[in-house]
Protein backbone atom coordinates (compact mmCIF):
# COMPACT_ATOMS: atom_id res chain seq x y z
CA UNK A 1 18.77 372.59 48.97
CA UNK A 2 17.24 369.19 47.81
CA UNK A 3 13.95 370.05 45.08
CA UNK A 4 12.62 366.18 44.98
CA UNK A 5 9.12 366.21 46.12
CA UNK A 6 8.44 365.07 49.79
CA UNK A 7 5.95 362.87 50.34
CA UNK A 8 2.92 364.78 52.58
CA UNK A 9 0.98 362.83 55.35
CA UNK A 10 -2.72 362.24 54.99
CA UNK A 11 -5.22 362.77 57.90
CA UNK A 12 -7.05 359.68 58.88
CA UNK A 13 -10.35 359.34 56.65
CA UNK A 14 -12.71 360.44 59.40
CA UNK A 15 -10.77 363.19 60.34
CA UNK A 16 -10.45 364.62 56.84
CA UNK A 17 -14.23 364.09 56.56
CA UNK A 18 -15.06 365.92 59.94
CA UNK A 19 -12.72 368.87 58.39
CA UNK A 20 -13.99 368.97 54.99
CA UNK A 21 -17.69 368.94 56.85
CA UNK A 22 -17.21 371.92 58.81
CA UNK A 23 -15.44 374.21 56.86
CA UNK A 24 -19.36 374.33 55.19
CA UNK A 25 -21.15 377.37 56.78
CA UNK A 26 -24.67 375.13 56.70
CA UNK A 27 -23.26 372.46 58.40
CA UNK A 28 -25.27 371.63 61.70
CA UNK A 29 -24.37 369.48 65.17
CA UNK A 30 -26.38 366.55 64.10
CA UNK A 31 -24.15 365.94 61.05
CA UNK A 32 -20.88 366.29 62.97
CA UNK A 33 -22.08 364.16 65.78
CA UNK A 34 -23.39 360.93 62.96
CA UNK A 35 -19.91 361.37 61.84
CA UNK A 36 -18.56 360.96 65.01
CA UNK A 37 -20.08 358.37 66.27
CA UNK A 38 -19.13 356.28 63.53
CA UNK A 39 -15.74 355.89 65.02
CA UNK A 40 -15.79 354.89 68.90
CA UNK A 41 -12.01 355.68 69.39
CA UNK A 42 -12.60 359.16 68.22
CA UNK A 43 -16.18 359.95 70.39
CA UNK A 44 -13.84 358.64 73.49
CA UNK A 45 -11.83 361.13 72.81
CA UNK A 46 -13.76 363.72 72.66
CA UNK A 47 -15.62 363.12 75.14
CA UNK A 48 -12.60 362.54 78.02
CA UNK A 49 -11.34 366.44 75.98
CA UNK A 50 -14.63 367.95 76.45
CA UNK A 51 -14.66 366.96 80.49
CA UNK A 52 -10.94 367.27 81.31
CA UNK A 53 -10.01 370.09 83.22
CA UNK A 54 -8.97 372.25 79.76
CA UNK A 55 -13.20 373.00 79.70
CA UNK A 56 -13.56 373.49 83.31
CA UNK A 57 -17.04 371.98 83.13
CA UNK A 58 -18.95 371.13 86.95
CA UNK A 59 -21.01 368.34 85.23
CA UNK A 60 -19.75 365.87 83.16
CA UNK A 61 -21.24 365.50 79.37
CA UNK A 62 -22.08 361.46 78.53
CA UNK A 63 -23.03 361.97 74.73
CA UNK A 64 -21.43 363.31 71.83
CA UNK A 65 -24.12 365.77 70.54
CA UNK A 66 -24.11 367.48 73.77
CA UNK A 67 -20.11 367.68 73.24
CA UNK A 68 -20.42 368.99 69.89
CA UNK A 69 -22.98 371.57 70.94
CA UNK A 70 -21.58 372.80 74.02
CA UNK A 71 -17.98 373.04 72.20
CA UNK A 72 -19.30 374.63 68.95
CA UNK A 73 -18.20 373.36 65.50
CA UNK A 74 -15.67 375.12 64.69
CA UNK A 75 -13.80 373.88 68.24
CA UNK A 76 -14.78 370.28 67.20
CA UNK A 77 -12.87 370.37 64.18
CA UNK A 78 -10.20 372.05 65.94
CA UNK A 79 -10.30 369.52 68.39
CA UNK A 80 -10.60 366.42 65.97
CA UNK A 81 -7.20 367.90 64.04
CA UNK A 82 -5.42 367.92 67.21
CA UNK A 83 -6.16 364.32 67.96
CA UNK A 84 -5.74 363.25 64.30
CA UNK A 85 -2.52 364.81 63.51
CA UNK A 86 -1.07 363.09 66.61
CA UNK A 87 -0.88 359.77 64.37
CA UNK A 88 0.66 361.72 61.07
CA UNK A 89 4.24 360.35 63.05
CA UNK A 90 5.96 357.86 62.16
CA UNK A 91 5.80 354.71 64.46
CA UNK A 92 9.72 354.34 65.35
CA UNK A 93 11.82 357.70 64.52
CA UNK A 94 15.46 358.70 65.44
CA UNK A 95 13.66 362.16 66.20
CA UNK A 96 12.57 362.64 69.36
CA UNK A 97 8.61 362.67 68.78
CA UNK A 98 8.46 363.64 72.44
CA UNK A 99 10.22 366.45 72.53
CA UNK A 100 8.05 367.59 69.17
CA UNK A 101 4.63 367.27 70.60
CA UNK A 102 6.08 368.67 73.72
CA UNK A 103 7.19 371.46 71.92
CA UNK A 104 3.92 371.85 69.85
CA UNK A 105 1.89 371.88 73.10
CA UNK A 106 4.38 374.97 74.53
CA UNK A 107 3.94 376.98 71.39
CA UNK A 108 -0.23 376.22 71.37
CA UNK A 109 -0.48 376.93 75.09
CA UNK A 110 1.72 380.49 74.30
CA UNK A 111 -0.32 380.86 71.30
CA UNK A 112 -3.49 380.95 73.10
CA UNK A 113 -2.51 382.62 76.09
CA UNK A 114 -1.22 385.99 74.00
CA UNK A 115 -4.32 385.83 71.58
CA UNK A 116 -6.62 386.08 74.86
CA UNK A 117 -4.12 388.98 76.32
CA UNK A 118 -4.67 390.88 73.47
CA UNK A 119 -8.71 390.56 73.31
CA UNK A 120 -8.62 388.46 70.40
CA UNK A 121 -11.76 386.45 69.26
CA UNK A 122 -10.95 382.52 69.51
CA UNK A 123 -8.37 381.76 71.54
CA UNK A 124 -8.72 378.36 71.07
CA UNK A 125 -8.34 378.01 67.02
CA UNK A 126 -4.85 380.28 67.80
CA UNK A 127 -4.30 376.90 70.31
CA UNK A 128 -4.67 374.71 67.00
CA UNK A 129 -2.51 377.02 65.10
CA UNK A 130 0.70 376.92 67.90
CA UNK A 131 -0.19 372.67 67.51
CA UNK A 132 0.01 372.21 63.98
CA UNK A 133 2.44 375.50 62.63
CA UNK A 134 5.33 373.02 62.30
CA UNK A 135 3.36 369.62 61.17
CA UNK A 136 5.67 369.59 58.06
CA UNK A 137 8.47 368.66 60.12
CA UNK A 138 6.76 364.82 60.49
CA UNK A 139 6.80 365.17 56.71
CA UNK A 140 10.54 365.51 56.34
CA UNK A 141 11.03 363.16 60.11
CA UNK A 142 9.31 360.09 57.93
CA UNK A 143 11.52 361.13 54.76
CA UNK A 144 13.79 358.33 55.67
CA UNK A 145 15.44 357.49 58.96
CA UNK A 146 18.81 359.68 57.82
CA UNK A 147 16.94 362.51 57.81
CA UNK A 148 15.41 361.95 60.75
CA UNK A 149 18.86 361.67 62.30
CA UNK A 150 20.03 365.11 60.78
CA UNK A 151 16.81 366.80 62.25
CA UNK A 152 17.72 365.22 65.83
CA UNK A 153 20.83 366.95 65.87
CA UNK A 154 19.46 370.10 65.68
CA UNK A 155 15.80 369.79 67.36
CA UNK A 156 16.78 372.08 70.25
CA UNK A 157 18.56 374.69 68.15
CA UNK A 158 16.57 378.57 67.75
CA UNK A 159 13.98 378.29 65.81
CA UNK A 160 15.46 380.43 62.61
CA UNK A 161 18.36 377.90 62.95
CA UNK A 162 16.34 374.85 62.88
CA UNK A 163 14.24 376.32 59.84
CA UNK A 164 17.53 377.64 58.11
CA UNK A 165 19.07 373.52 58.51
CA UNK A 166 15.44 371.94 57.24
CA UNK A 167 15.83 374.70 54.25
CA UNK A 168 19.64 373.11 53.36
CA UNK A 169 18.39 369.46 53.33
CA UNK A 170 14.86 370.23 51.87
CA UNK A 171 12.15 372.26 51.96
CA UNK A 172 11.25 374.06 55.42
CA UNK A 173 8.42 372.93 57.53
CA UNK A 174 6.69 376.22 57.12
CA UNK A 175 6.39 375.11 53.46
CA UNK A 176 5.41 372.12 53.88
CA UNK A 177 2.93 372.53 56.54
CA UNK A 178 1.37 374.85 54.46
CA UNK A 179 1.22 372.48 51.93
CA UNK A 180 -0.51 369.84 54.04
CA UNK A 181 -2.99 372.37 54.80
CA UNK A 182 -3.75 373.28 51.26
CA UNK A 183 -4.19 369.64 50.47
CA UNK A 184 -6.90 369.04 53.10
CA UNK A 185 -8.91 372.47 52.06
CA UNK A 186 -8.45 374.09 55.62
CA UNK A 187 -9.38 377.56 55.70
CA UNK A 188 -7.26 380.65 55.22
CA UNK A 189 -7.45 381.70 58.43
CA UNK A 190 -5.28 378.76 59.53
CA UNK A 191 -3.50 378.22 56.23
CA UNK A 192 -1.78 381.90 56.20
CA UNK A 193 -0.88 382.55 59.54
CA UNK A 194 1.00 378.83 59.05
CA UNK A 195 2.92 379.72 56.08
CA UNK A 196 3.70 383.17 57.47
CA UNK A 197 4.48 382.41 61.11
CA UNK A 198 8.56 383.32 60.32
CA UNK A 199 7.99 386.31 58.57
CA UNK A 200 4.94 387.65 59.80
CA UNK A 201 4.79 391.30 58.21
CA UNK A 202 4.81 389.76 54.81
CA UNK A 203 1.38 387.77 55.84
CA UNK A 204 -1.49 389.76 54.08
CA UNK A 205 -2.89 391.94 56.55
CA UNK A 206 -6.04 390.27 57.81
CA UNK A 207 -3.73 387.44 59.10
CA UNK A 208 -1.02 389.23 59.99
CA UNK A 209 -2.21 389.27 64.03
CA UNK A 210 -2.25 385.53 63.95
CA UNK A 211 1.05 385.27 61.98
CA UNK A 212 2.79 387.59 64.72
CA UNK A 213 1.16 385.64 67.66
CA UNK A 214 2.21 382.05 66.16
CA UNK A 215 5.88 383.62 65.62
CA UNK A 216 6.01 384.99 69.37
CA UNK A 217 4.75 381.69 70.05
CA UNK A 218 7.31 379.81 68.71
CA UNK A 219 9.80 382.50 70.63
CA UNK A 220 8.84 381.25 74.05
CA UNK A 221 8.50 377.52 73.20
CA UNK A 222 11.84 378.29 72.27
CA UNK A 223 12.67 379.88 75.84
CA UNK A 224 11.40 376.92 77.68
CA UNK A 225 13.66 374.56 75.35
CA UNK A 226 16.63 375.82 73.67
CA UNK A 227 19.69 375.39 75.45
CA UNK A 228 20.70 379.17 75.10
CA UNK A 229 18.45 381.07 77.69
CA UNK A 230 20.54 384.75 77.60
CA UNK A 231 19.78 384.76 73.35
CA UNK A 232 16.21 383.21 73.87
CA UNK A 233 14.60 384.93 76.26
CA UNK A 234 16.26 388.40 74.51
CA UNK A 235 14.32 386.97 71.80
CA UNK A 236 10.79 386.34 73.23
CA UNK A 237 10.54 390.04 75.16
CA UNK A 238 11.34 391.39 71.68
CA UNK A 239 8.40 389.29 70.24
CA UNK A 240 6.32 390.44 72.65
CA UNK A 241 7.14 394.23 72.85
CA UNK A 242 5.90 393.76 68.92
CA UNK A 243 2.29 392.35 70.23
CA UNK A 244 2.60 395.63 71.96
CA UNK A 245 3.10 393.04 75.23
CA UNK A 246 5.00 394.33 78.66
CA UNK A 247 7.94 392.50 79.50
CA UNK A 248 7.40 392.54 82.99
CA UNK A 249 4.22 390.08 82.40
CA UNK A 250 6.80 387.32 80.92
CA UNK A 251 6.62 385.52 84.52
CA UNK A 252 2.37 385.69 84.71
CA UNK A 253 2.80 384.49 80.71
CA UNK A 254 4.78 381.70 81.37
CA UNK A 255 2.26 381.01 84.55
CA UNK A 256 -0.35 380.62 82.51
CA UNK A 257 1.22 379.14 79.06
CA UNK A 258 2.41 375.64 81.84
CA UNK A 259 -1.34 375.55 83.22
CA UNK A 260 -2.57 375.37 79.51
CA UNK A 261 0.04 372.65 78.50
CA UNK A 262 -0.58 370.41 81.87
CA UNK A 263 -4.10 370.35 81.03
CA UNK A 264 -3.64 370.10 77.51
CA UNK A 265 -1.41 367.63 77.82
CA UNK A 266 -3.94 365.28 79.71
CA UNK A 267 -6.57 366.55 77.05
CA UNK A 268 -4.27 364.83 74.15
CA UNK A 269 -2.67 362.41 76.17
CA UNK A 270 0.85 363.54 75.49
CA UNK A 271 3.08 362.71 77.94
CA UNK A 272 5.12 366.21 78.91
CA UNK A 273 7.89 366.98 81.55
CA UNK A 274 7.69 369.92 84.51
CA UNK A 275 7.66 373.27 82.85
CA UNK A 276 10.53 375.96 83.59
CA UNK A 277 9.23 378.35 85.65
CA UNK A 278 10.67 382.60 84.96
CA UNK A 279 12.99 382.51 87.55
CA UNK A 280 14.93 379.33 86.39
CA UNK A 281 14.98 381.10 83.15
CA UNK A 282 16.40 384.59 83.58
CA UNK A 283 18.72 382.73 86.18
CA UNK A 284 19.98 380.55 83.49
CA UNK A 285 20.20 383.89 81.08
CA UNK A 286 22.44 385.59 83.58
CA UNK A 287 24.77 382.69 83.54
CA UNK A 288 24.64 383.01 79.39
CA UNK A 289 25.84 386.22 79.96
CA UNK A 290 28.73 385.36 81.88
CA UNK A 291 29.89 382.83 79.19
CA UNK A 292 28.98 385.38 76.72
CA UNK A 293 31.69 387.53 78.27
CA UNK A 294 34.25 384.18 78.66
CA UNK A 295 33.62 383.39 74.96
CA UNK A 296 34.52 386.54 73.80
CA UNK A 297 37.93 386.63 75.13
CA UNK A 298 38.20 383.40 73.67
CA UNK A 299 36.95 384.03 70.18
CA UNK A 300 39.66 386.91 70.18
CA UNK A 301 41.83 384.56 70.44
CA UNK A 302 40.99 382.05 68.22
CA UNK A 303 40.56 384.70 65.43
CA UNK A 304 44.32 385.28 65.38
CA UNK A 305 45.03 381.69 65.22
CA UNK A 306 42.76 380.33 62.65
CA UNK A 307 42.79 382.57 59.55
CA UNK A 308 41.00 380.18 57.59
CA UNK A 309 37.90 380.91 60.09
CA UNK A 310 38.76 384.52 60.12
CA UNK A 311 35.04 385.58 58.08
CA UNK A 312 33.23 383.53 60.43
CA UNK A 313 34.33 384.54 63.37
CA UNK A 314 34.59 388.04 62.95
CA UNK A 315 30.70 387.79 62.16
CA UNK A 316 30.57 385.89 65.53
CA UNK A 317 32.82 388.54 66.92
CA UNK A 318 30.72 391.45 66.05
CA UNK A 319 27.64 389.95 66.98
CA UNK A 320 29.45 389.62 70.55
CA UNK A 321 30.32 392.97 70.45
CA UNK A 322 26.91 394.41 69.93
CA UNK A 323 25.35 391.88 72.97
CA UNK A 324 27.75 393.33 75.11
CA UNK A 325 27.48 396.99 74.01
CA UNK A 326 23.90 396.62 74.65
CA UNK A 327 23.90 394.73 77.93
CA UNK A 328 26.38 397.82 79.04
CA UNK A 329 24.07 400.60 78.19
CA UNK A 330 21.36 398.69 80.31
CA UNK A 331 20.39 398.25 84.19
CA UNK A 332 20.05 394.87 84.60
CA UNK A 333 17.37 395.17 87.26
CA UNK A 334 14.59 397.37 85.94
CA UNK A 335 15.76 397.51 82.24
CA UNK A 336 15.96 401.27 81.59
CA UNK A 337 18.93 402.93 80.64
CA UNK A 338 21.56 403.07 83.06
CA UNK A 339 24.19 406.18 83.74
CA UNK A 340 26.16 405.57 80.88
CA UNK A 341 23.37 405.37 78.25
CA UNK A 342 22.14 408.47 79.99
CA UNK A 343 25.58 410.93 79.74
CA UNK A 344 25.64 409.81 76.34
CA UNK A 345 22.08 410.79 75.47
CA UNK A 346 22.46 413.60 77.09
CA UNK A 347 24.73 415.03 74.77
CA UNK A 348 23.05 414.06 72.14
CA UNK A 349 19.92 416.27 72.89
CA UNK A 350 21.67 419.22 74.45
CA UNK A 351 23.52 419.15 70.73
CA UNK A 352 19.81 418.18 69.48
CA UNK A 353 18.84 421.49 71.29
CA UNK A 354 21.03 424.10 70.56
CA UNK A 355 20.42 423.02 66.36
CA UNK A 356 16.37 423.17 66.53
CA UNK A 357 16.65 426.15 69.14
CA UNK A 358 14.17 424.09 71.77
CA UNK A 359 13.96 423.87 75.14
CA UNK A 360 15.20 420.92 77.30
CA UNK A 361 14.58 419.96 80.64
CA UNK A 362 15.77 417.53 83.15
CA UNK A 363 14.29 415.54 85.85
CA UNK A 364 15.98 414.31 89.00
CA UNK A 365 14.09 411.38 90.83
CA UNK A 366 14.75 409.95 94.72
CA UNK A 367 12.94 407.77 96.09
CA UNK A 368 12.39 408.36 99.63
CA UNK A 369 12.90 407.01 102.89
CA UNK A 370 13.65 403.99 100.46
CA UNK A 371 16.72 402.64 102.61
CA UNK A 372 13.91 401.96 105.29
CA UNK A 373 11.65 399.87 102.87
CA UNK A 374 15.31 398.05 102.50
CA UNK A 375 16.26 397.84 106.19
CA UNK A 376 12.56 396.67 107.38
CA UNK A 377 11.77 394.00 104.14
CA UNK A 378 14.76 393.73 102.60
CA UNK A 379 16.35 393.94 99.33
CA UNK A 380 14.34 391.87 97.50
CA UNK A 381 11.40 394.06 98.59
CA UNK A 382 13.69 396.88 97.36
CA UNK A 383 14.16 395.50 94.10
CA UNK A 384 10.33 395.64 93.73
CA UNK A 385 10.22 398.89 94.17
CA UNK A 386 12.59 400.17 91.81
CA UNK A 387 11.22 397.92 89.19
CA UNK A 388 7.72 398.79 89.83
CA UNK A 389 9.07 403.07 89.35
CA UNK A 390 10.50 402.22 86.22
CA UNK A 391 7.59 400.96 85.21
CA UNK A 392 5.98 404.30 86.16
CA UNK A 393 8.19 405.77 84.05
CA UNK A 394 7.45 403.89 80.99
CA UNK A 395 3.84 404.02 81.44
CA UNK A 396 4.33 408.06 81.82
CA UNK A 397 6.67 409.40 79.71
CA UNK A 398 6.87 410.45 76.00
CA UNK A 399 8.07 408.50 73.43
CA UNK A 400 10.49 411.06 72.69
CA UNK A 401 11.69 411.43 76.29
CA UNK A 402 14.25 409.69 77.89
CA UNK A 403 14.42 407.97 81.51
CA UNK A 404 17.15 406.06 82.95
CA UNK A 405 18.35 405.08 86.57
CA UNK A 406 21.33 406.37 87.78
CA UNK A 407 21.80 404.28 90.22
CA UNK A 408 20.65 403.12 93.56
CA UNK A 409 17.55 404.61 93.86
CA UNK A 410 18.24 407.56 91.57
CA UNK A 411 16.72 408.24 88.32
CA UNK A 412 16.97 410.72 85.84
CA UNK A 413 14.37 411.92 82.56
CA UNK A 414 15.34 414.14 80.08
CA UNK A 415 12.33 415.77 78.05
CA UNK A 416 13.38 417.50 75.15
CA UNK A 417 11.43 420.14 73.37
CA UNK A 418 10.26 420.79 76.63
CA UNK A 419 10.24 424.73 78.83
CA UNK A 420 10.29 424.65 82.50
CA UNK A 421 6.32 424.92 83.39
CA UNK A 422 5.95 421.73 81.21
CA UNK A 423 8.73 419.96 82.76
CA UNK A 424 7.06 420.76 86.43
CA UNK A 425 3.18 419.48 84.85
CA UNK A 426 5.80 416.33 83.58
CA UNK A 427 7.11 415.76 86.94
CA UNK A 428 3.91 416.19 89.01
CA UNK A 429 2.01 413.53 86.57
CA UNK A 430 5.39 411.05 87.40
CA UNK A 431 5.12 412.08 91.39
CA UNK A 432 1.17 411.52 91.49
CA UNK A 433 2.02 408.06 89.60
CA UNK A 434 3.78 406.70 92.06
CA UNK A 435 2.58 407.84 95.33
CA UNK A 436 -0.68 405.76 93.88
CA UNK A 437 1.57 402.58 92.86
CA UNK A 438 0.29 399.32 95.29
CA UNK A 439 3.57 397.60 95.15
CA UNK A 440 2.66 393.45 96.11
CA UNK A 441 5.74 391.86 97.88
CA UNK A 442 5.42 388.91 100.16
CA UNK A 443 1.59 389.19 101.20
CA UNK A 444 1.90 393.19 101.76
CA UNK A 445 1.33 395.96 100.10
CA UNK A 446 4.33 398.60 99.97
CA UNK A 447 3.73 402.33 98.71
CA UNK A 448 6.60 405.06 98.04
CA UNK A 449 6.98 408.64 97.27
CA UNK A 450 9.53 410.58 94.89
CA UNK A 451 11.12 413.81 95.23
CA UNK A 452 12.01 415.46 91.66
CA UNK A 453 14.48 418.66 91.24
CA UNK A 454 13.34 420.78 87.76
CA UNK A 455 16.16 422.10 85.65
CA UNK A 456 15.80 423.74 82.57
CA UNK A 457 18.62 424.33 80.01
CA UNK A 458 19.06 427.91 79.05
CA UNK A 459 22.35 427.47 76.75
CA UNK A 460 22.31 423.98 75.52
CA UNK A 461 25.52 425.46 73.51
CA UNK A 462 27.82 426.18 76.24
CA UNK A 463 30.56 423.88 77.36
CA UNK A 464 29.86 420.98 79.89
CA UNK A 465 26.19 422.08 79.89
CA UNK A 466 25.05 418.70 80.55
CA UNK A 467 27.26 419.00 84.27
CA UNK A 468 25.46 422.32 84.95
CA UNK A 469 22.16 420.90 84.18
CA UNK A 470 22.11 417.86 86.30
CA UNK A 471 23.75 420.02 89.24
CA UNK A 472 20.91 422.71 89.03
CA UNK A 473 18.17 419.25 89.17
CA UNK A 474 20.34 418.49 92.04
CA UNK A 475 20.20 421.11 93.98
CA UNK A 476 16.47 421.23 93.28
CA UNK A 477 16.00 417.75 94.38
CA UNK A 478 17.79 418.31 97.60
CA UNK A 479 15.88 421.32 98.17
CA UNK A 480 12.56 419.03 97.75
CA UNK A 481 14.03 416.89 100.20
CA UNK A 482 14.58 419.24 102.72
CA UNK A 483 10.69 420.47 101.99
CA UNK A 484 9.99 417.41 103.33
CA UNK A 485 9.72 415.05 100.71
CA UNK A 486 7.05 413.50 98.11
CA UNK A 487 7.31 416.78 96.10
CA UNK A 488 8.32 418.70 93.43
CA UNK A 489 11.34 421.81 93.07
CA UNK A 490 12.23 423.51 89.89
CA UNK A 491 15.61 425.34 89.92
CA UNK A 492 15.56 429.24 89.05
């Protein structure tokens, strides 16, 4: 990695003095608004931000102290960096400025749309954070126009591989960004988050939130750009599941992230392209997965021919391995375990059982009547349904239970540590659950019951327990068909 210093860009003088200004507590509207109005351009701008369709206002604001008291200080200055830092670029680049402030108005829009999600004060300063996280990259862009080249090649690369190639030629953005910030006294709460956003649990703790938002930012910016859809959107639910997030919102996330960035976008006057909506995403993952399964044949076979590659692509290889291991032990549909994640877990906590000498219990789930839901609004209606149950199922179970689908519409829950009368209370909060699920398809509003058969394991120890089991939940379930559905049978 190069060590010779890079040359940091400097905010425009009224910008840095608007900045410097309001980071004092007893500064007041008058004073921002006298700067302000010293420079035409800038009161222009924000007042066409202030009414554009970002603020939602009904009437229209003429004068800039109104602006600056209706906005607040604090969103001024946010405001005033976004518009300044826009002319930090260089004028003519081999980078693709586009594609950056593009990019920068994805992760901003993300940013603010998972800070209000999780009930977190200012939405917008998390906006201005998503903007400016990677401004350090227009430091190394104006470096000289070879470097410039070099970060072309890689500008739609992961993020961890862009920052890992930026690291080899120099120092990383986060670094210098950080640096920028330092230099123009910006507070804390903006400075940290930046130089923690790719490693966020080794931010101190008060900014540790914001360092986790702007790095699940960054994930889905990342979704809507990088090439690889399977690896990046695997990457963003895992981001979000750490916000404590539900992968099922993704689609209302993304919704809301391309409102954000077409308004914002007119706000800033950047000039942006039609956002990718969920669907064209996890349709483009699927096909990643396909490949994924192409290139691993073929990286078998290139292993044997090249040996001078032979580290490299065992890594590869392995990594391969693991995706596919994964994807197997998965149900592509509702994302629970499928039957062969289950029979192996299974084992594991009848073995689990007979060491702690616990009770376990199994669960058998049917949806009913569910072929008619199929036959009268078809299967796209049907996959609704099964996703909205195994989201039941998440909601309702323990953390140290276990749910999978079986297939069709059969699921399965094992609940270990668990005796027979607990299992039934277990099964009656699941049945209860989704008799009051309002499943949304189409412009109507489907419901559906579940019948559950009760087993409990008396001798976790005795050979093929785990087929005994599931046939004594069987039976039970069949018997709670026969009661007419929508209930509950535990086996004797």
């Amino acid at each position: 990695m190069s060590t010779k210093k890079i040359a940091l860009p400097v905010p425009p003088h009224i910008v840095a003095k608007v900045i410097s200004l309001a980071a004092n507590p007893d500064c007041s509207v008058p004073e921002i608004s006298k700067i302000l109005r010293a420079d035409p351009v800038l009161t222009a701008q924000i007042l066409k931000a202030v009414n554009s369709p970002f603020y939602g206002l009904r009437q229209k604001i003429s004068a800039v102290d109104r602006a600056v008291a209706f906005m607040g200080i604090r969103a001024v200055r946010n405001l005033v960096l976004c518009l300044g830092v826009q002319g930090l670029a260089p004028p003519k680049s081999p980078y693709p400025l586009e594609l950056f402030w593009e990019f920068s108005l994805r992760r901003a829009g993300a940013a603010k749309c998972l800070s209000k999600r999780l009930g977190l004060p200012e939405p917008d300063e998390m906006f201005t954070l998503g903007l400016c996280q990677d401004l350090g990259l227009l430091a190394l862009i104006g470096e000289n126009s070879e470097a410039a080249q070099k970060l072309a090649s890689f500008a739609r690369l992961p993020a961890p591989e862009r920052l890992a190639a930026e690291r080899e030629m120099s120092l990383g953005h986060d670094v210098l960004s950080t640096q920028m910030f330092e230099e123009w006294s910006f507070p804390e709460g903006i400075v940290e988050p930046v130089r923690f956003h790719h490693d966020p649990e080794a931010a101190p703790e008060p900014y540790q939130a914001r360092a986790r938002i702007c790095a699940a930012a960054e994930a889905i910016a990342d979704m809507l750009e990088v090439d690889d859809k399977r690896l990046t959107l695997d990457v963003a639910n895992a981001k979000l599941e750490e916000l404590g997030l539900n992968v099922q919102d993704m689609g209302t996330i993304l919704d809301d992230v391309s409102e954000i960035v077409t308004q914002a976008a007119e706000m800033l006057q950047v000039k942006v392209g039609r956002q990718p909506s969920y669907q064209e995403i996890a349709e483009a993952a699927s096909q990643g997965l396909l490949a994924l399964n192409l290139s691993y044949q073929s990286l078998t076979e290139e292993l044997q021919k090249s040996l001078g590659e032979q580290q490299k692509l065992a890594q590869r290889l392995e990594q391969l391995n693991k995706d596919l291991e994964r994807r197997a032990m998965t149900d592509e549909l509702t994302g629970l375990p499928n039957r062969r994640a289950f029979d192996e877990a299974v084992r594991r906590e009848l073995e689990r059982a007979k060491r702690i000498e616990k009770p376990l219990c199994l669960l058998m789930l049917d949806l009913d009547k569910f072929k008619i839901v199929n036959d009268t609004h078809g299967h796209q209606a049907g996959d609704a349904v099964l996703v909205e149950v195994a989201a039941v199922l998440r909601d309702t179970c323990r953390a140290c239970d276990f749910a999978a689908r079986l297939g069709g519409e059969e699921f399965v829950v094992i609940l270990p540590h668990t005796p027979k009368d607990g299992a039934v209370v277990a099964a009656e909060r699941i049945r209860q659950r989704v008799e009051e699920v309002q499943i949304r398809y189409d412009k109507k509003i489907l419901r559906i019951t579940v019948s559950i058969g009760v087993a409990e394991v008396k001798d976790p120890g005795r050979p093929r327990a785990e087929v005994a089991a599931m046939r004594s939940a069987d039976d039970a379930l069949y018997e709670a068909k026969e009661k007419g559905r929508n209930c509950i049978v535990a086996a004797d």
